[in-house]
C-alpha atoms as a PDB file:
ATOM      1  CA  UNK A   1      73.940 125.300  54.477  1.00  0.00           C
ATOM      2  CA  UNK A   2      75.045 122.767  51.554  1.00  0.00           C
ATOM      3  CA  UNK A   3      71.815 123.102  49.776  1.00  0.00           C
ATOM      4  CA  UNK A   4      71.789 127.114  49.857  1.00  0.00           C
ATOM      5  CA  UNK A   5      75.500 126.656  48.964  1.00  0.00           C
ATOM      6  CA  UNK A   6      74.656 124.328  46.205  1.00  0.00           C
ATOM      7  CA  UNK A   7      71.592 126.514  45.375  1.00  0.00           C
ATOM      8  CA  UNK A   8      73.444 129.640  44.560  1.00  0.00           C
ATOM      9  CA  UNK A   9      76.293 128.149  42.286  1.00  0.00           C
ATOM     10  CA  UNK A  10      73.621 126.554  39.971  1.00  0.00           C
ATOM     11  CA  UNK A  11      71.501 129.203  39.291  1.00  0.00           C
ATOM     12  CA  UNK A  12      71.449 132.022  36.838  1.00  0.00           C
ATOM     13  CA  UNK A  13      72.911 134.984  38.934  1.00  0.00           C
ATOM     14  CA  UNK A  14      70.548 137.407  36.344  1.00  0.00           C
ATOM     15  CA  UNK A  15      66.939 135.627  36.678  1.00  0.00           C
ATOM     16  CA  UNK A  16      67.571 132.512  39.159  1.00  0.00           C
ATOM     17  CA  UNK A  17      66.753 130.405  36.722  1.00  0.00           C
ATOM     18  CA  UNK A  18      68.584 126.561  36.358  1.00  0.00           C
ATOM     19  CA  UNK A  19      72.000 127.384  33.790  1.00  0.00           C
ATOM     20  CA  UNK A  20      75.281 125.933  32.828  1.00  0.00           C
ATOM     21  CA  UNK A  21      77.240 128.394  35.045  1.00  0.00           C
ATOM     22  CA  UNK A  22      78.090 129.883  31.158  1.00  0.00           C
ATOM     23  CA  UNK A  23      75.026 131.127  29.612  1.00  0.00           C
ATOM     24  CA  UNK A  24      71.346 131.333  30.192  1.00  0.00           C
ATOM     25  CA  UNK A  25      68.342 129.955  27.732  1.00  0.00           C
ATOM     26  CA  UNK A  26      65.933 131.857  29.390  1.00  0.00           C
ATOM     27  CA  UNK A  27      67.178 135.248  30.587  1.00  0.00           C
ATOM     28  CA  UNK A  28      70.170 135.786  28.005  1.00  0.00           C
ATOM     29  CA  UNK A  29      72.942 136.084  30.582  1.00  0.00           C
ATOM     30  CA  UNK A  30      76.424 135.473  29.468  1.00  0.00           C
ATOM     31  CA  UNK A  31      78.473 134.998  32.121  1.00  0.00           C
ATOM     32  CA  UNK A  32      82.139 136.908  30.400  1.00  0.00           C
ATOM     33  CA  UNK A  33      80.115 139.606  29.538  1.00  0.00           C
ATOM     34  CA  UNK A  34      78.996 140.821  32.662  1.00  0.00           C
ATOM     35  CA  UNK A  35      82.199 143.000  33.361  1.00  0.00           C
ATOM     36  CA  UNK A  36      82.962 145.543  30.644  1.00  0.00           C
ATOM     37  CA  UNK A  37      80.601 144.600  28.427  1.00  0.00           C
ATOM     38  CA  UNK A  38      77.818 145.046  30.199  1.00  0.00           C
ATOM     39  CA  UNK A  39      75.807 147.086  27.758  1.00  0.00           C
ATOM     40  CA  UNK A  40      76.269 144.339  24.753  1.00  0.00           C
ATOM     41  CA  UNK A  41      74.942 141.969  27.259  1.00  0.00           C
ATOM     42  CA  UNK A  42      71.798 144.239  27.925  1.00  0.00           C
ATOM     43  CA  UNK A  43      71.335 144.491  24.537  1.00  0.00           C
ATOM     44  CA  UNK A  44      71.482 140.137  24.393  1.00  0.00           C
ATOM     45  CA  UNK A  45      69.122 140.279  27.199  1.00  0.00           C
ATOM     46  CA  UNK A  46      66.384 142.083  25.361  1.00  0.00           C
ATOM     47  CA  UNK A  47      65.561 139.046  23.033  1.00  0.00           C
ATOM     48  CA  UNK A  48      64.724 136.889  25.756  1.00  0.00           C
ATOM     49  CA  UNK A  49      62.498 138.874  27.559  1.00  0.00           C
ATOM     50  CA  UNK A  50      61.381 141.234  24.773  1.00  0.00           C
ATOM     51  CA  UNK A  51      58.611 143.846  23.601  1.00  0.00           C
ATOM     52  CA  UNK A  52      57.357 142.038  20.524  1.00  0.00           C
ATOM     53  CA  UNK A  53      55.599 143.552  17.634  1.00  0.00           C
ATOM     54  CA  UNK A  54      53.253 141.457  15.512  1.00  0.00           C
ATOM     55  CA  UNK A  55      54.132 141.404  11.792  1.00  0.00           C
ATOM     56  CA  UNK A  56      50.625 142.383  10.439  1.00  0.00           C
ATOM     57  CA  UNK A  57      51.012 145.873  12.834  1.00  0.00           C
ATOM     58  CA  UNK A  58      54.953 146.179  11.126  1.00  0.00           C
ATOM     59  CA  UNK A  59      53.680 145.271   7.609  1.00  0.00           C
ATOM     60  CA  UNK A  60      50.711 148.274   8.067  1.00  0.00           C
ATOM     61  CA  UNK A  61      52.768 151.022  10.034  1.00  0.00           C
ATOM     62  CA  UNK A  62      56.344 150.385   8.470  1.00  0.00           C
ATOM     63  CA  UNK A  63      57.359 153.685   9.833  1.00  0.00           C
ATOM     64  CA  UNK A  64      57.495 151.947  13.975  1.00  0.00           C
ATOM     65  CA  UNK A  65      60.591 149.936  12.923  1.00  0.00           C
ATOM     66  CA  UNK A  66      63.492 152.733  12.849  1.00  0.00           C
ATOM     67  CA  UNK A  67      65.580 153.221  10.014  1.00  0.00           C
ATOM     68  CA  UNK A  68      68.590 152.563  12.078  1.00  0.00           C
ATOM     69  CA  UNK A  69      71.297 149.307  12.273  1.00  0.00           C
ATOM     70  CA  UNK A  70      70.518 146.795  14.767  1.00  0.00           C
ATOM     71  CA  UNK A  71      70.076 143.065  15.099  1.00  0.00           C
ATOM     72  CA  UNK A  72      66.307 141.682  14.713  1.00  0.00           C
ATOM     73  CA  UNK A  73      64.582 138.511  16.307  1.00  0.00           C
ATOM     74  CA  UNK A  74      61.968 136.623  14.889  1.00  0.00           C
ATOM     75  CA  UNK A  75      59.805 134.272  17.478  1.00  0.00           C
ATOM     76  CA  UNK A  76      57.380 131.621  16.422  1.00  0.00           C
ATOM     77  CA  UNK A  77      54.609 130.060  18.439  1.00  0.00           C
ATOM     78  CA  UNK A  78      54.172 126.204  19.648  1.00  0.00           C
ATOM     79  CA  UNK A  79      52.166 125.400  16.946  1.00  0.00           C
ATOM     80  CA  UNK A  80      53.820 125.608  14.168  1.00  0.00           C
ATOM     81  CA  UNK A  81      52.839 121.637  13.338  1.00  0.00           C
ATOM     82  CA  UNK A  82      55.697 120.714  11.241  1.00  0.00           C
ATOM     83  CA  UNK A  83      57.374 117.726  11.727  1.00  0.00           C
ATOM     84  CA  UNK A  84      60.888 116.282  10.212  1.00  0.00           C
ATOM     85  CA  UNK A  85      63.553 113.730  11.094  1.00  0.00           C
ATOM     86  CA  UNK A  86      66.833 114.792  12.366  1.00  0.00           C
ATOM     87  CA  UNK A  87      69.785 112.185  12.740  1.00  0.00           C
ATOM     88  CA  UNK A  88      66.891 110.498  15.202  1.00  0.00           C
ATOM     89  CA  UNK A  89      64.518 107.285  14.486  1.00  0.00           C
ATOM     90  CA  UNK A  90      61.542 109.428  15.601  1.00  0.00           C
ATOM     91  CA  UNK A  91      60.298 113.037  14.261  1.00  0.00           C
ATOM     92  CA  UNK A  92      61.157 115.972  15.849  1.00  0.00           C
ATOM     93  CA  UNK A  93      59.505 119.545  15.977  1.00  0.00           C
ATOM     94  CA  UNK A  94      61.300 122.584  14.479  1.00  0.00           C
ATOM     95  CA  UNK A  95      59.978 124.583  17.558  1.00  0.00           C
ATOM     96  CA  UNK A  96      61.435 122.201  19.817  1.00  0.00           C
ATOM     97  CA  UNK A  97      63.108 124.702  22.855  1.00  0.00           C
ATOM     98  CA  UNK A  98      64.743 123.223  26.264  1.00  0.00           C
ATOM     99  CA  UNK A  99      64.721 126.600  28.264  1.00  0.00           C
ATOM    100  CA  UNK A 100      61.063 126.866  29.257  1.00  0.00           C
ATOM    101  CA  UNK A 101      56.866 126.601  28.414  1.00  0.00           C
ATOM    102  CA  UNK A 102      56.736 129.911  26.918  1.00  0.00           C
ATOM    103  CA  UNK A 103      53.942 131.103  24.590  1.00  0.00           C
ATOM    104  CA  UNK A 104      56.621 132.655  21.706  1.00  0.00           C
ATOM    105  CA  UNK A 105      60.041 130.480  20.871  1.00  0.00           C
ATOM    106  CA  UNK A 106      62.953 132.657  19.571  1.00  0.00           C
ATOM    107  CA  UNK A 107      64.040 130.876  16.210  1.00  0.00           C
ATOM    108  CA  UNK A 108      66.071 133.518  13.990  1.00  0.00           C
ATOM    109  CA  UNK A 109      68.310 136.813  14.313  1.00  0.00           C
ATOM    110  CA  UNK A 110      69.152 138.929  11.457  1.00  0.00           C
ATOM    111  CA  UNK A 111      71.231 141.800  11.354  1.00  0.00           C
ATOM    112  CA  UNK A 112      71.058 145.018   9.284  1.00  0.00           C
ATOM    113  CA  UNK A 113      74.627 146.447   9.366  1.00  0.00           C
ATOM    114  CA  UNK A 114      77.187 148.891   7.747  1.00  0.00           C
ATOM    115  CA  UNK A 115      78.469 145.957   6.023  1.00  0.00           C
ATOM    116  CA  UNK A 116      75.331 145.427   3.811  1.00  0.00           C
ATOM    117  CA  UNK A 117      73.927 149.221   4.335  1.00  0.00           C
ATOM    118  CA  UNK A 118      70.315 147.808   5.160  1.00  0.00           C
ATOM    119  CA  UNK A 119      68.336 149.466   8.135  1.00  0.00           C
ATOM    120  CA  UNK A 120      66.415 147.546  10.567  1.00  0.00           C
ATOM    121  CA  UNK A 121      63.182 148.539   8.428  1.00  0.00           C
ATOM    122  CA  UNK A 122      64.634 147.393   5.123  1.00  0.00           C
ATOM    123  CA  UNK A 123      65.704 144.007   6.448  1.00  0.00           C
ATOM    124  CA  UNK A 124      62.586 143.299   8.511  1.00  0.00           C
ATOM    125  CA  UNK A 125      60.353 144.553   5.392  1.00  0.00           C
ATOM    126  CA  UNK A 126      62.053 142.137   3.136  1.00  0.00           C
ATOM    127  CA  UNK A 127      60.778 139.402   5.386  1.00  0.00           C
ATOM    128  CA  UNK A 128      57.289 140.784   4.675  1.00  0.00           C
ATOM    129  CA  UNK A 129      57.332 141.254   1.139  1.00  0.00           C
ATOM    130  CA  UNK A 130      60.374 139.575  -1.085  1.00  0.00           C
ATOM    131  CA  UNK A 131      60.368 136.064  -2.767  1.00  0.00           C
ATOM    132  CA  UNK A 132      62.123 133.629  -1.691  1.00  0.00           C
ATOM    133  CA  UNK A 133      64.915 134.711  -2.922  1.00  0.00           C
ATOM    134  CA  UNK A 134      65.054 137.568  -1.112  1.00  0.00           C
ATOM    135  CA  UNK A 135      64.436 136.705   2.615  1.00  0.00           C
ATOM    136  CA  UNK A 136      66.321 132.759   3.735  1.00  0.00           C
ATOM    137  CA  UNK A 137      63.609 133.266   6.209  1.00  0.00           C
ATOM    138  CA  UNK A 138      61.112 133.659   3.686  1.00  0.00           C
ATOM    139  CA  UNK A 139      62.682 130.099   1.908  1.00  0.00           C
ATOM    140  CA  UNK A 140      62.735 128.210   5.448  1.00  0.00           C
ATOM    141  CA  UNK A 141      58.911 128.539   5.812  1.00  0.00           C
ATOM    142  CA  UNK A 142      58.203 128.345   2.316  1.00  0.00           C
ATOM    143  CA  UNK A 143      60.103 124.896   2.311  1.00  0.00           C
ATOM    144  CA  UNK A 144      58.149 123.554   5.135  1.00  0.00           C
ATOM    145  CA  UNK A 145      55.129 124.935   5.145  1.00  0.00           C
ATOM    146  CA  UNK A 146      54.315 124.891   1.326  1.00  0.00           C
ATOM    147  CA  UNK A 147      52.329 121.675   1.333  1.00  0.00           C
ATOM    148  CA  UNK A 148      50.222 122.857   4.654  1.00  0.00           C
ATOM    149  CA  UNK A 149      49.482 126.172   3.219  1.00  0.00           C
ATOM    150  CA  UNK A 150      49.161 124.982   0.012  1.00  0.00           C
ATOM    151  CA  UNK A 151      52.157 127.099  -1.439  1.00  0.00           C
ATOM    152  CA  UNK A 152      52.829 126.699  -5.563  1.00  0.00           C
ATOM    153  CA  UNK A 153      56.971 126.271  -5.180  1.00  0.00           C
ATOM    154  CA  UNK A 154      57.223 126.787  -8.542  1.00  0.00           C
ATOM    155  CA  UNK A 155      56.229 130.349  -8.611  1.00  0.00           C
ATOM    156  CA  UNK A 156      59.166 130.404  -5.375  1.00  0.00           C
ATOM    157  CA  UNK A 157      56.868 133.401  -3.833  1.00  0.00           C
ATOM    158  CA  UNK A 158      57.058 135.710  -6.987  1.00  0.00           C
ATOM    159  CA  UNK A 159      53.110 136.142  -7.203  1.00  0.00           C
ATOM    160  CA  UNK A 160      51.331 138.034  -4.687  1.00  0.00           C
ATOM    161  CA  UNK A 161      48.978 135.427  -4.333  1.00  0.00           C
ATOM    162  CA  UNK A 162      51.804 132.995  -2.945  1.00  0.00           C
ATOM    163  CA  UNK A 163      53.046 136.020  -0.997  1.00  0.00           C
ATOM    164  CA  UNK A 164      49.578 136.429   0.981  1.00  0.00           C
ATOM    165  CA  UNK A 165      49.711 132.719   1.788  1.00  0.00           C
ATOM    166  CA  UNK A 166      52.639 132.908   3.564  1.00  0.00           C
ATOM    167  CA  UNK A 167      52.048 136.385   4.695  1.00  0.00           C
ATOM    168  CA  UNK A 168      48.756 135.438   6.441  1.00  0.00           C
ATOM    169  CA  UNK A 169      50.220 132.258   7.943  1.00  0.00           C
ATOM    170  CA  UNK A 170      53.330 134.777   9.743  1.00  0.00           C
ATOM    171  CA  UNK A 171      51.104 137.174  10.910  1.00  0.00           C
ATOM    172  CA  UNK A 172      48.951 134.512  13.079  1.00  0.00           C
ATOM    173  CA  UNK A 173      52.116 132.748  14.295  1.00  0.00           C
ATOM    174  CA  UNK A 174      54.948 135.394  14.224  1.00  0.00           C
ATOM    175  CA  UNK A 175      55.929 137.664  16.266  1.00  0.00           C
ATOM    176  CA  UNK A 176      59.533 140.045  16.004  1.00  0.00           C
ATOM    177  CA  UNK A 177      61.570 142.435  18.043  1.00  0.00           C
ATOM    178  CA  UNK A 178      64.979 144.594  17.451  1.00  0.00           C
ATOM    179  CA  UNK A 179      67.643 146.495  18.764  1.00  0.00           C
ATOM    180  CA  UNK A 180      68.774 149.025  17.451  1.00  0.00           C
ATOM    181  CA  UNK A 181      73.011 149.087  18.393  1.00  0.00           C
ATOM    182  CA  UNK A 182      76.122 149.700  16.110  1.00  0.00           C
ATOM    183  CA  UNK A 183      77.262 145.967  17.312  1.00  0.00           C
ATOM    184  CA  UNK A 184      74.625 144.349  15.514  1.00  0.00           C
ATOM    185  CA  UNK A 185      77.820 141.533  13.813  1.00  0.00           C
ATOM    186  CA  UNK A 186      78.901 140.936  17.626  1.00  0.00           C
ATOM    187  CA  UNK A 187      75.468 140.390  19.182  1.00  0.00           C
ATOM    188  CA  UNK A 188      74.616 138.129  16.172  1.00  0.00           C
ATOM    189  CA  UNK A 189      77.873 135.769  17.016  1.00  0.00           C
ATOM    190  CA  UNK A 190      77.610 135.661  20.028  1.00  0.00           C
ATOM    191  CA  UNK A 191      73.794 135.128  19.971  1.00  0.00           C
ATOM    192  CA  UNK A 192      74.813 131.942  17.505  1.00  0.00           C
ATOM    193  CA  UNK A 193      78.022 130.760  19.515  1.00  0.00           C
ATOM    194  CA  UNK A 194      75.961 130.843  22.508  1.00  0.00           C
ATOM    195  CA  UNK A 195      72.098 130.008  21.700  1.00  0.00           C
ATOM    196  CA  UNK A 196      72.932 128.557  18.395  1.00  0.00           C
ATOM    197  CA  UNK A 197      70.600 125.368  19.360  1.00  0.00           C
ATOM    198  CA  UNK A 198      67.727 127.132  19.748  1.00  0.00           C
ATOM    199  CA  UNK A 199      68.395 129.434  16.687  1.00  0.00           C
ATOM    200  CA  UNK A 200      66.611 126.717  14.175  1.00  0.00           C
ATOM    201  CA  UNK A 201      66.191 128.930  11.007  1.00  0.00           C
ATOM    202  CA  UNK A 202      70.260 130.219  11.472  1.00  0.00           C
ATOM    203  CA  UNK A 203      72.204 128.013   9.383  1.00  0.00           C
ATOM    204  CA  UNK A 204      75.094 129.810   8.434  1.00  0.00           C
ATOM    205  CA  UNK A 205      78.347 129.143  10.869  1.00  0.00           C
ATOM    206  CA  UNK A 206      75.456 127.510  13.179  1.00  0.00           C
ATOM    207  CA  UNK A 207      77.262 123.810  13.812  1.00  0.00           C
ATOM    208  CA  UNK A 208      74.789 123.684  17.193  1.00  0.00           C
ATOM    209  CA  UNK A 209      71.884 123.608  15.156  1.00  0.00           C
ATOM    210  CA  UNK A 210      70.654 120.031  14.825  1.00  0.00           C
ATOM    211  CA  UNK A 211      67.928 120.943  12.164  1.00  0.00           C
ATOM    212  CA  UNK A 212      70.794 122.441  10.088  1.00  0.00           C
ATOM    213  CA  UNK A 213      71.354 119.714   7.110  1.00  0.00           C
ATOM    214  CA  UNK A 214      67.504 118.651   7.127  1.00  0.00           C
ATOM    215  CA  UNK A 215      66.853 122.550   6.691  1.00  0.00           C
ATOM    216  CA  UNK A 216      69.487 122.709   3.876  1.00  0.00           C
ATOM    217  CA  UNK A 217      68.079 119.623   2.360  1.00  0.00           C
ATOM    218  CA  UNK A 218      64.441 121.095   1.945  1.00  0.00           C
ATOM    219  CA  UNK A 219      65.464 124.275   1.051  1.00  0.00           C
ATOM    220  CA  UNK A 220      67.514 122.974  -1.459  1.00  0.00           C
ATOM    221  CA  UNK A 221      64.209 121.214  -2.509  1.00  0.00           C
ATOM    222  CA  UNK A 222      62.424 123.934  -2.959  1.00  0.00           C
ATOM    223  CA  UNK A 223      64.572 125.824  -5.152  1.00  0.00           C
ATOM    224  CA  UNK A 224      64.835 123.298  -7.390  1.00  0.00           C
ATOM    225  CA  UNK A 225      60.973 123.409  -7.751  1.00  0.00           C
ATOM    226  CA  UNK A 226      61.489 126.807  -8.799  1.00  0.00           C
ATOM    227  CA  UNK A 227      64.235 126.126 -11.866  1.00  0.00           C
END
């Protein structure tokens, strides 16, 4: 009778999975928003177990993302084979994920809101096809991968030749999914307030993110290539 007792208070009342009795890492259960917010919390849930579209099918049939708001997801596989100290004697990997072995690891959200008046498709597009400049996703990889992919930082993605580079490395280990919802500045704080660890290419207002300042620091590297 202890153990069931035990058993029931430590797992995640959504997907029985091991939680904190606050949140889950693998389903996307919040525990306060189970009442009256039940629908935001269906709409969190989505990202964790969610119908992913591969960027090379997005990039060729823009017209399947809708031209809607909503909040966006970007997962990245386990091999993304780039390595970097963080406040730690011994390297860590970007991809790095305590919730489970799972094939795709959710690293970024994005929103495309009445605030900025960008659709789902715009946003997501402009992860596909803008410089650096125009997509901090866009900078992230560029700043880590460049030297793997061989990536000139000087021409900071202008040329379509350094597009295709990094355009061909995302489609083989990228996948992305979206919501389309009205509460797409909610879902994307409490996404960070709650998952902000595992959110690795989320810097802004993300203080759980231990790859934050290294991020910042090669970023701010690559730029400067650029100038």
């Amino acid at each position: 009778m202890v153990f069931n007792w035990f058993r029931k208070t430590t797992l995640c009342p959504s997907c029985d999975s091991q939680w904190d009795g606050n949140r889950c890492f693998r389903c996307g259960y919040i525990k306060k928003l189970s009442g009256r917010q039940s629908r935001l919390l269906e709409q969190i849930k989505a990202f964790f177990d969610p119908v992913t579209h591969s960027p090379e099918e997005i990039y060729n049939r823009n017209q399947l993302i809708p031209q809607a708001p909503g909040v966006y997801a970007w997962y990245f596989d386990n091999h993304f084979g780039t390595y970097f100290t963080v406040n730690t004697p011994s390297p860590q990997k970007i991809v790095l994920d305590s919730a489970a072995n799972r094939d795709w690891y959710l690293l970024y959200i994005g929103i495309a809101g009445k605030k900025r008046g960008r659709t789902l498709r715009d946003r997501i597009g402009d992860h596909l096809n803008q410089n650096s400049e125009g997509s901090t996703l866009r900078q992230s990889l560029a700043a880590l991968l460049g030297p793997e992919i061989k990536l000139n930082s000087a021409m900071q993605l202008n040329g379509e030749n350094e597009k295709q580079k990094l355009n061909r490395w995302i489609f083989q280990h990228a996948r992305v999914s979206w919501v389309r919802t009205s509460k797409a500045e909610r879902i994307e704080e409490l996404m960070i307030r709650n998952f902000g660890g595992n959110l690795r290419f989320n810097i802004k207002g993300n203080k759980s993110n231990t790859c934050r300042k290294e991020l910042q620091r090669l970023r701010k590297s690559w730029r400067k290539a650029g100038k």
